[in-house]
Protein backbone atom coordinates (compact mmCIF):
# COMPACT_ATOMS: atom_id res chain seq x y z
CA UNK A 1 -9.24 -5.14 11.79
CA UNK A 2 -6.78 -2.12 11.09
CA UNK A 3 -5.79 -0.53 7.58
CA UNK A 4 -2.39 -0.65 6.89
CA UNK A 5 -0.06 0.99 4.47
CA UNK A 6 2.89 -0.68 2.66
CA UNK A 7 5.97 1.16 0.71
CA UNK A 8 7.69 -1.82 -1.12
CA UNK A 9 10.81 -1.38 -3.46
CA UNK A 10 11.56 -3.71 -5.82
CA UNK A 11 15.14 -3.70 -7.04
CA UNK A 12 16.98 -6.14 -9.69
CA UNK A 13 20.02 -8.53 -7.72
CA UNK A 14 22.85 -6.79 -7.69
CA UNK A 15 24.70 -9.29 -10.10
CA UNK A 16 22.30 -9.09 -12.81
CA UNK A 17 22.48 -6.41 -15.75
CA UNK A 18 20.08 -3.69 -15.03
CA UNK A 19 19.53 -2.77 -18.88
CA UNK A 20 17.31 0.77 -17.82
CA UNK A 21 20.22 1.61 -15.22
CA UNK A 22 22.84 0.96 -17.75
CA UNK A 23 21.13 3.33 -20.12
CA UNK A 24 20.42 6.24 -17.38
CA UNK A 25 24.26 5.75 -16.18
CA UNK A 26 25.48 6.21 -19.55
CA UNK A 27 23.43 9.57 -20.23
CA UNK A 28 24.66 10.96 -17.11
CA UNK A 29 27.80 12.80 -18.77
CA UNK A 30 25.73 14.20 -21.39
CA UNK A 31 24.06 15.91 -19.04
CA UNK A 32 26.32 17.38 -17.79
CA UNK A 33 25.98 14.97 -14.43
CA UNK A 34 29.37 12.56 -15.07
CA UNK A 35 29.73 11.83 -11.10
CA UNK A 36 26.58 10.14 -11.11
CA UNK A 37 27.49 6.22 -12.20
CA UNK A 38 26.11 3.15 -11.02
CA UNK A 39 22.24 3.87 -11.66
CA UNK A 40 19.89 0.38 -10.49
CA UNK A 41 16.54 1.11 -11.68
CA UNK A 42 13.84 -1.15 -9.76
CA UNK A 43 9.22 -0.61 -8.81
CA UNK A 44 8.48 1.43 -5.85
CA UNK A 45 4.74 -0.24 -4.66
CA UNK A 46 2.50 1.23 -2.14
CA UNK A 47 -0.73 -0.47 -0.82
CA UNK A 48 -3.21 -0.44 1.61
CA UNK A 49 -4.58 -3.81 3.51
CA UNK A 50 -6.74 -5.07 6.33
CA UNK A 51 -4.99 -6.99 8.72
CA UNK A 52 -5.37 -7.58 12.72
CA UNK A 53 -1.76 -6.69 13.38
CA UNK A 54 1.14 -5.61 12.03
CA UNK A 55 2.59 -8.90 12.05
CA UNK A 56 -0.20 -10.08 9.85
CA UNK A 57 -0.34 -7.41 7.70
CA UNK A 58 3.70 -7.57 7.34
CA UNK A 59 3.20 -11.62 6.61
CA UNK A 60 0.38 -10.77 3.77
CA UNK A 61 2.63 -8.52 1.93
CA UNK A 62 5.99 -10.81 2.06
CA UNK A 63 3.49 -13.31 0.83
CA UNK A 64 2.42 -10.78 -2.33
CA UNK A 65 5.90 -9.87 -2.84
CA UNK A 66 6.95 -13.36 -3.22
CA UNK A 67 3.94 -14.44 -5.00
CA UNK A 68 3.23 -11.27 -7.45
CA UNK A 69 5.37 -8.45 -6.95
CA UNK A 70 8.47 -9.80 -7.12
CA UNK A 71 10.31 -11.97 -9.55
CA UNK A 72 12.29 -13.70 -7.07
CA UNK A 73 15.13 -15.36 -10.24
CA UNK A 74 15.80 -11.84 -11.03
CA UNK A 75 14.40 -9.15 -8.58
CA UNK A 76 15.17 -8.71 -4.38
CA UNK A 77 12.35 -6.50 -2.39
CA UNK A 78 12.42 -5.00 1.01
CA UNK A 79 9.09 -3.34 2.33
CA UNK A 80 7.88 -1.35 5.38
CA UNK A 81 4.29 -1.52 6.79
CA UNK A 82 2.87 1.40 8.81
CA UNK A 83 -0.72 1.98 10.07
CA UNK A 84 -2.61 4.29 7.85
């Protein structure tokens, strides 16, 4: 078995309201920052897992995305899996 480490970002779909984004967008100008617009606001995950391969250990974390991570009505994730 090798240890693994995954970096997964969770993100809402790009047609739903992002009520956190909204808010950070529409501080921007009072900050002085008005060319930043369009702020998503979404989970950044890391983990570590036992797996024999890459492909396995890429397979186990699609599966906890989809099963735990993730609320797949309202949320899209994308992940990368390195050995740690």
């Amino acid at each position: 078995m090798k240890t693994f480490k995954a970096s997964i970002d969770v993100m809402p779909h790009d047609n739903l309201l992002d009520p956190q984004g909204k808010a950070v967008s529409g501080a921007m100008p009072n900050l002085g920052l008005p060319e930043i617009t369009g702020v998503r606001i979404g989970k950044h995950i890391t983990l570590r897992l036992e797996a024999e391969d890459r492909k396995a250990a890429e397979a186990k974390v699609d599966e906890a995305c989809r099963k735990l991570l993730a609320n797949l009505i309202m949320e899209k994730y994308s992940f990368s899996v390195e050995e740690a």
